[in-house]
Protein backbone atom coordinates (compact mmCIF):
# COMPACT_ATOMS: atom_id res chain seq x y z
CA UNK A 1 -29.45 89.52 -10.68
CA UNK A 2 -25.72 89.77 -9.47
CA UNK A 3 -25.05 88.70 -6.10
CA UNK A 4 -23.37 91.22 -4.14
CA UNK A 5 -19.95 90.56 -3.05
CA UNK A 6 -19.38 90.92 0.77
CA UNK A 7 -17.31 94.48 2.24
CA UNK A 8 -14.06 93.45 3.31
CA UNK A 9 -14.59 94.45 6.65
CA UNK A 10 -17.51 91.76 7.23
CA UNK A 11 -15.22 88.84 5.43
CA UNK A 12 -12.06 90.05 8.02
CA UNK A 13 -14.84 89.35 11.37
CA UNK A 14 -14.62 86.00 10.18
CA UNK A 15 -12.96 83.93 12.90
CA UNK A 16 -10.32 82.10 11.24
CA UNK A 17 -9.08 85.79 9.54
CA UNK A 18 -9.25 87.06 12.65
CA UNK A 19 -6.68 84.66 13.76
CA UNK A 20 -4.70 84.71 11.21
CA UNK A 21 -4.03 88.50 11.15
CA UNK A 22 -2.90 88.52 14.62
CA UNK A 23 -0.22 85.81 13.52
CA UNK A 24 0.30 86.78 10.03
CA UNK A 25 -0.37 90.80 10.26
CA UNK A 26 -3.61 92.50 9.09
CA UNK A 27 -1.90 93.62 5.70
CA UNK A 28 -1.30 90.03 4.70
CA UNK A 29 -4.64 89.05 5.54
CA UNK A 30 -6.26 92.44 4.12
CA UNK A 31 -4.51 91.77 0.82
CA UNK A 32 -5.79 87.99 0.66
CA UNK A 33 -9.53 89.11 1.31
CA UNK A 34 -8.89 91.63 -1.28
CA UNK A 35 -7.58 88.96 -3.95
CA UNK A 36 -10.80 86.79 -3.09
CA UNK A 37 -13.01 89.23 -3.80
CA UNK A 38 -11.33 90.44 -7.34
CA UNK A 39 -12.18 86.43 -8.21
CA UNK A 40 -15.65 86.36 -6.73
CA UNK A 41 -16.04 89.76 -9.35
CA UNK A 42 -14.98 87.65 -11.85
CA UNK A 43 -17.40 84.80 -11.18
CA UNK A 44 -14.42 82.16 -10.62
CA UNK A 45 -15.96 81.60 -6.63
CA UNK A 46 -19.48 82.44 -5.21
CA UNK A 47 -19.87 85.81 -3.33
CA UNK A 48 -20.52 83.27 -0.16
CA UNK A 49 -16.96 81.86 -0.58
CA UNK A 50 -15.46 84.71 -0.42
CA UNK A 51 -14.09 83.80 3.26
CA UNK A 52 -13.39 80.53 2.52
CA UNK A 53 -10.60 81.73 -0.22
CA UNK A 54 -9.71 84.33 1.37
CA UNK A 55 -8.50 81.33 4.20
CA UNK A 56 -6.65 79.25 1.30
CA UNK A 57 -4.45 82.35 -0.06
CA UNK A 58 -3.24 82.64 3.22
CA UNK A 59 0.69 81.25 3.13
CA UNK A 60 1.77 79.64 6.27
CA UNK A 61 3.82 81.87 7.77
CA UNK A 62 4.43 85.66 7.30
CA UNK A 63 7.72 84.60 5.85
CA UNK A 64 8.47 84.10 1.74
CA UNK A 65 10.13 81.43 2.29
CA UNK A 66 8.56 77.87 1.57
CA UNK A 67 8.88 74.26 3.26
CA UNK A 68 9.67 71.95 0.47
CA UNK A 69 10.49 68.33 -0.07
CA UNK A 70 13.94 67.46 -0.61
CA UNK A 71 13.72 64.89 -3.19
CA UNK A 72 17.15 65.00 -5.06
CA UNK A 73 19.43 62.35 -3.81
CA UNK A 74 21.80 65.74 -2.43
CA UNK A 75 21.78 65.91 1.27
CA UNK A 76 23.02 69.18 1.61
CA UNK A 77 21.62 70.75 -1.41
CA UNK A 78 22.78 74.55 -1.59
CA UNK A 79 19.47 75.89 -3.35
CA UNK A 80 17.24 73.91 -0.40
CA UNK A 81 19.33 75.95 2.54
CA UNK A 82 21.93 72.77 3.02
CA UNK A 83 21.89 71.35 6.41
CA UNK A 84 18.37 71.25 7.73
CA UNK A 85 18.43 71.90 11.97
CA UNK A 86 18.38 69.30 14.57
CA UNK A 87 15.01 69.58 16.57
CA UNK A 88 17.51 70.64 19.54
CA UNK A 89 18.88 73.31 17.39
CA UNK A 90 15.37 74.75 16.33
CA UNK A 91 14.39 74.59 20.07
CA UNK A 92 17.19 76.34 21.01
CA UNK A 93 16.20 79.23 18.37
CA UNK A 94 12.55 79.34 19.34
CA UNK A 95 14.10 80.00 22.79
CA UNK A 96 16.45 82.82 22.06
CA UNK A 97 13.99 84.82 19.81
CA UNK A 98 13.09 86.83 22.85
CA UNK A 99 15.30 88.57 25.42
CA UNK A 100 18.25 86.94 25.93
CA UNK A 101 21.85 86.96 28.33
CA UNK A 102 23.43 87.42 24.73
CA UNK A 103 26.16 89.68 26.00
CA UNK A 104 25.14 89.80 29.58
CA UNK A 105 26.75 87.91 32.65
CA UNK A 106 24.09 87.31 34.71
CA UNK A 107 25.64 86.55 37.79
CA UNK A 108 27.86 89.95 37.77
CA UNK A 109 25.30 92.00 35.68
CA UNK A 110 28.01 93.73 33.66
CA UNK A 111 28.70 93.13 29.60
CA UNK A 112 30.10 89.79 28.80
CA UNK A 113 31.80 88.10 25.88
CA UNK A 114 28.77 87.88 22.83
CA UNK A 115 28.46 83.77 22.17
CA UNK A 116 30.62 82.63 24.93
CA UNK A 117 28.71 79.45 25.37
CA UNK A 118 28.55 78.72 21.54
CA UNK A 119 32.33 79.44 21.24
CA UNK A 120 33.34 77.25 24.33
CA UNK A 121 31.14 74.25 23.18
CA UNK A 122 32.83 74.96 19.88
CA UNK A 123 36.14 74.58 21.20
CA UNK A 124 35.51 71.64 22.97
CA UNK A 125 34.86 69.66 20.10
CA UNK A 126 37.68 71.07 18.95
CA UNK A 127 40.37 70.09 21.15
CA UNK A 128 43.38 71.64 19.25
CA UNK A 129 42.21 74.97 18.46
CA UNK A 130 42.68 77.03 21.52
CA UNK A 131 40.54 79.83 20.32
CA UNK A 132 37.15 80.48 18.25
CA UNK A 133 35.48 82.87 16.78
CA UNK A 134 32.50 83.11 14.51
CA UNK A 135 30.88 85.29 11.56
CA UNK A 136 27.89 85.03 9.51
CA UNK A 137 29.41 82.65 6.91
CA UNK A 138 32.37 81.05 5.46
CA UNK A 139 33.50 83.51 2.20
CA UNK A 140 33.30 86.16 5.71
CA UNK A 141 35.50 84.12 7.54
CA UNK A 142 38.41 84.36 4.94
CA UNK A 143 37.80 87.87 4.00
CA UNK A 144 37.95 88.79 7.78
CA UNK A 145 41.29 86.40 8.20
CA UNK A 146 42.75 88.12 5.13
CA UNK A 147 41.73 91.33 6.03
CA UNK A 148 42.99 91.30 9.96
CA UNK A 149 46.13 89.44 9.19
CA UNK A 150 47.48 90.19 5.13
CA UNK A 151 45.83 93.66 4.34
CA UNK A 152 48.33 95.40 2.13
CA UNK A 153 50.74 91.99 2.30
CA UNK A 154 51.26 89.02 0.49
CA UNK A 155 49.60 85.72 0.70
CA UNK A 156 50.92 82.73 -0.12
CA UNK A 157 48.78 80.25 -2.38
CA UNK A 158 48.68 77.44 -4.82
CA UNK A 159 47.45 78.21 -8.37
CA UNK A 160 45.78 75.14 -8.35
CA UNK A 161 43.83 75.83 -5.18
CA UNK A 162 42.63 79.56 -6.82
CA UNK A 163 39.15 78.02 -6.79
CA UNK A 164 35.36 79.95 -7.76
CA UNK A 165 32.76 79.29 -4.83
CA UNK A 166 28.97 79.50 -5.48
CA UNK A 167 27.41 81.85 -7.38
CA UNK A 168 30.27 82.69 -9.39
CA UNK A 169 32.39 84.62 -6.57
CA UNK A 170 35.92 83.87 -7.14
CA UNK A 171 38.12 83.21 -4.06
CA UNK A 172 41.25 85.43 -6.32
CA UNK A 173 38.71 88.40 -6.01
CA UNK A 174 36.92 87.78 -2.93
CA UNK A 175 41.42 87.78 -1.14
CA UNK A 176 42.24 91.08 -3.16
CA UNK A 177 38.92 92.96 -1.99
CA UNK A 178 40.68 92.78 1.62
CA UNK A 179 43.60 94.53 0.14
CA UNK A 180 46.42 92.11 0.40
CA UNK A 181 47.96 90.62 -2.74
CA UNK A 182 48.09 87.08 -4.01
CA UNK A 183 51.54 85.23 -4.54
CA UNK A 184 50.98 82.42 -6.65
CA UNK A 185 53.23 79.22 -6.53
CA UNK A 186 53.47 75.54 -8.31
CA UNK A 187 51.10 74.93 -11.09
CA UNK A 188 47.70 73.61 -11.95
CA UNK A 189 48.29 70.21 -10.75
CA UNK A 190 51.61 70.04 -8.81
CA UNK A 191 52.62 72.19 -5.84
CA UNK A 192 55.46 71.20 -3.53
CA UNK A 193 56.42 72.82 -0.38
CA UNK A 194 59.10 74.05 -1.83
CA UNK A 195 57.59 76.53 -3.98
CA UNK A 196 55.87 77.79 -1.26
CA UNK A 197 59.17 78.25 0.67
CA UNK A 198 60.61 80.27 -2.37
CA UNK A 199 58.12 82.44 -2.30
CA UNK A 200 58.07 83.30 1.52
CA UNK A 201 59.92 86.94 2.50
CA UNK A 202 59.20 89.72 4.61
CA UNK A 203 56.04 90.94 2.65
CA UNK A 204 54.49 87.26 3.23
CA UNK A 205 51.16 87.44 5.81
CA UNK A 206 50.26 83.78 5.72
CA UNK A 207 50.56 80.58 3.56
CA UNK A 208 46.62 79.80 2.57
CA UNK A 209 45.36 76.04 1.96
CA UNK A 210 42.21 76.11 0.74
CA UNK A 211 40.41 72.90 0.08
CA UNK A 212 38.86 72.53 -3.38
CA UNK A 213 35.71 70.61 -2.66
CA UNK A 214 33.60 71.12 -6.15
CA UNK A 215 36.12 69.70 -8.35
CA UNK A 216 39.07 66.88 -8.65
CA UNK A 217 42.34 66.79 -10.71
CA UNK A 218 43.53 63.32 -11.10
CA UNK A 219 46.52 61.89 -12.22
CA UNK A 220 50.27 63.43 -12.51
CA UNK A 221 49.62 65.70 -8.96
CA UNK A 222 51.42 66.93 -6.14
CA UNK A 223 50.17 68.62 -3.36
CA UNK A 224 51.68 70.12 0.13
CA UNK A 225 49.99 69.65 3.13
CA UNK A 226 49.40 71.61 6.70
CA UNK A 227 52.56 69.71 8.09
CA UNK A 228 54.53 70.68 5.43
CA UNK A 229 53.94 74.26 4.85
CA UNK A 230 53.79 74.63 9.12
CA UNK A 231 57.27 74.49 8.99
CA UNK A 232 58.04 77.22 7.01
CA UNK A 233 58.22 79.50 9.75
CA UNK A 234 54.76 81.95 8.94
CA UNK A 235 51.25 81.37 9.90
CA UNK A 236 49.34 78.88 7.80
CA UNK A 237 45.24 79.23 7.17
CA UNK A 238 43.54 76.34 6.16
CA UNK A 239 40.16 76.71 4.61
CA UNK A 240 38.27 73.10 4.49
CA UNK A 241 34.98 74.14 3.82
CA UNK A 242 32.98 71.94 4.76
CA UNK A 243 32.58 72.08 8.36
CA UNK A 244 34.07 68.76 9.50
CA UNK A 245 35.92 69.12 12.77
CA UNK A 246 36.60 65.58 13.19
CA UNK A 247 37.64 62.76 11.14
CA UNK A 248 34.31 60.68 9.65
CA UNK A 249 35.01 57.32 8.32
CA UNK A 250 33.00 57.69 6.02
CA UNK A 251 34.70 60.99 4.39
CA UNK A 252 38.60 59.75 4.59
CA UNK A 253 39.35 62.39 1.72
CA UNK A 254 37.15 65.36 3.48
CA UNK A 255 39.34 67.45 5.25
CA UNK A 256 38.75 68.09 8.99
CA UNK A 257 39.65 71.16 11.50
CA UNK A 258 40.91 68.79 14.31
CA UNK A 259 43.38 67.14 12.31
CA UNK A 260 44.45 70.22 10.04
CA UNK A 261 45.02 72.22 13.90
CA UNK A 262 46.96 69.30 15.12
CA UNK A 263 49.01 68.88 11.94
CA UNK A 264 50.48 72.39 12.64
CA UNK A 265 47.61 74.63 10.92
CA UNK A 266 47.53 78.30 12.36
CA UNK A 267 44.43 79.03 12.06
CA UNK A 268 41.25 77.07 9.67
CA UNK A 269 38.28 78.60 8.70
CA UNK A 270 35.03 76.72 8.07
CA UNK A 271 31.52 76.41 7.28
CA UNK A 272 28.72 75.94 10.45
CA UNK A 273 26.60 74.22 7.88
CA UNK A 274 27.15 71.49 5.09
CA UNK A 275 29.14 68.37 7.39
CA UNK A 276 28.26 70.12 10.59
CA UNK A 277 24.67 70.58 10.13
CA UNK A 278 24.09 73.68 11.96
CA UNK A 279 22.65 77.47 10.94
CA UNK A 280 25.23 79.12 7.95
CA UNK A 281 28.06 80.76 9.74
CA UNK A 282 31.66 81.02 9.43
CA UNK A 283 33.98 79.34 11.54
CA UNK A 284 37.30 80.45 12.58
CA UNK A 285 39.78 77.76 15.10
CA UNK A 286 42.91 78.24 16.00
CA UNK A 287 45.88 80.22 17.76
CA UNK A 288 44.59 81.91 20.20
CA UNK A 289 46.89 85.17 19.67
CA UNK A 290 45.77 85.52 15.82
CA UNK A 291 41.51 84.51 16.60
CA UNK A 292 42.04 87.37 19.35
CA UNK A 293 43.45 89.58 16.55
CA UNK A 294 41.10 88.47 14.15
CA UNK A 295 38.22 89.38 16.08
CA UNK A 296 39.29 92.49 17.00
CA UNK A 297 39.38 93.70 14.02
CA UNK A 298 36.91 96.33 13.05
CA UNK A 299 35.72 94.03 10.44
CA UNK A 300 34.43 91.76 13.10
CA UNK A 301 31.94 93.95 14.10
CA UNK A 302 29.85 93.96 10.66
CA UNK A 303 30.40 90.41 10.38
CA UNK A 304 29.30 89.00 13.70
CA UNK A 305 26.81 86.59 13.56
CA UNK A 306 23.17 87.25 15.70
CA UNK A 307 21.67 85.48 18.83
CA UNK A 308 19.53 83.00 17.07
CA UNK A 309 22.90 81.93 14.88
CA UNK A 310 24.80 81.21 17.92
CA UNK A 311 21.74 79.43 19.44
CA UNK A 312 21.61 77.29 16.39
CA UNK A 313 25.00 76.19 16.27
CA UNK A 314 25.79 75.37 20.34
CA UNK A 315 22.74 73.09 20.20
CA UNK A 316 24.08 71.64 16.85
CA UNK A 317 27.55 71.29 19.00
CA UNK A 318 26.34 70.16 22.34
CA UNK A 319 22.82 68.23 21.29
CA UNK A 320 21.73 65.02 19.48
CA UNK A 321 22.77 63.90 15.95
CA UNK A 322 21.83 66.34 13.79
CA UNK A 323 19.97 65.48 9.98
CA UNK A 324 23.20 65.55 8.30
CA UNK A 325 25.30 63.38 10.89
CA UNK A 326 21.92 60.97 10.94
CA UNK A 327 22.44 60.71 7.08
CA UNK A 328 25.98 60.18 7.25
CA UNK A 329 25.74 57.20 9.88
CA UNK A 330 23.01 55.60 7.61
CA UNK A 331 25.32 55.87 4.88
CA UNK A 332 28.08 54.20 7.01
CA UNK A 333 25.91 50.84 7.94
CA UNK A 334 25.09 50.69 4.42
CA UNK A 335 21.02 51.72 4.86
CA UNK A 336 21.50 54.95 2.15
């Protein structure tokens, strides 16, 4: 005689499905019950297990995405989400998922400044930029520089620097999407300031650096630096990548947004991931004239990163070591 598989609606009294729909949702848990049912049909479980797999099809969270193990020797792996958070930084995001003083000064009660905090502690680990601003990611912090500053003008840029970023977006495309035009100068492997200076005229925007961190040339090269090209008279953007604002001994060829600012750099743009270790955001440091134009742009608005971003990265700023910084301090004393 065939056992008779139990109605849904007695398997969801169970206690632990109970639970579980009020911190996964009821559709999540519905559909599990539903799936362990369809096997005890088939005969793969017993009609009085029913519950019991309906419990083990249940994912942890009511999110797709899974924890894994990052096993591949690549601290900042891009497929694995790069920098994992500091415990300070996932604190500080637990904490800011409800109501927050995002844009509100509490003391006056009237609108304030979105991410002041984040931006301030951002600055002052950045002691030569003299303004900040932020966006959801670092391909949006170049398209809004290019955009604010070069739309329908020229900028300035080394062929060999004319790099492709992940997923097969091409920084060439990704600067003419904004509307300005490219002015390419030097070659492949050699670029002096000088070419850059022959190409500067009234149509130039900005001289753009950008630092081209998944590949090397070797050999017969030449390349200008921030000094140089600062003293051709028009802004210069530096793009490092990366997210190092500081010099790291152990990194002597990774550029860094401290020393790019200092060495005459208008503005650089930057990851909040990778060498920082923060949440993915874009990082813009520099003049405080051109950030204030920058971020007034219109673009701004659509690219503006949310509360739990800026939570993220202020307690990456202001808190302990993060992962990445831990890893990189093991891998200076020799432990890695």
């Amino acid at each position: 005689m065939r056992r008779r598989i139990p109605r849904t609606d007695a398997v969801l009294g169970d206690p632990r499905l109970l639970e579980a729909a009020h911190r996964l949702g009821s559709g999540m848990v519905k559909a599990a019950v539903r799936q362990a049912q369809e096997r005890a049909r088939a005969g793969a479980v017993a009609p009085e297990e029913v519950a019991d797999t309906a419990v083990a099809l249940l994912p942890r969270t009511a999110g797709g995405l899974r924890s894994v193990v990052n096993a591949t020797g690549v601290v900042l792996h891009t497929n694995l989400g790069r920098a994992s958070l500091s415990a300070a930084a996932r604190q500080a995001v637990q904490e800011a998922a409800g109501p927050t003083d995002v844009e509100l000064d509490l003391r006056t009660g009237v609108r304030a400044r979105r991410g002041r905090t984040a931006l301030a502690a951002l600055c002052a680990r950045v002691p030569s930029a003299a303004a900040a601003h932020v966006v959801n990611n670092g391909a949006a912090a170049l398209v809004l520089v290019a955009t604010a500053l070069a739309a329908g003008k020229e900028i300035v840029i080394g062929r060999g620097e004319m790099v492709e970023i992940g997923d097969g977006f091409r920084l060439p495309d990704l600067l003419v999407s904004t509307g300005a035009r490219l002015r390419e100068v030097g070659t492949t492997n050699r670029t002096s300031a000088a070419d850059y200076a022959a190409a500067i005229g009234p149509e130039t925007a900005f001289v753009l650096k950008v630092h081209p961190a998944n590949f090397r040339i070797t050999g017969f090269t030449r390349a200008a630096d921030a000094g140089e090209l600062a003293a051709l008279g028009v802004p210069v953007v530096v793009d490092i990548g990366s997210g190092l604002l500081a010099p790291h001994p152990l990194l002597p060829d990774e550029p860094d947004a401290e020393t790019r600012l200092r060495a005459g750099a208008s503005l650089v743009t930057a990851s909040g991931d990778k060498l920082l270790g923060g949440p993915q955001c874009g990082l813009l440091l520099g003049e405080e004239e051109l950030v204030r134009t920058v971020s007034r742009h219109p673009l701004a608005r659509a690219l503006r990163v949310d509360k739990l971003t800026l939570a993220a990265l202020e307690a990456t700023l202001t808190g302990p070591d993060t992962p990445t910084a831990v890893a990189l301090a093991a891998g200076q004393a020799g432990l890695v």
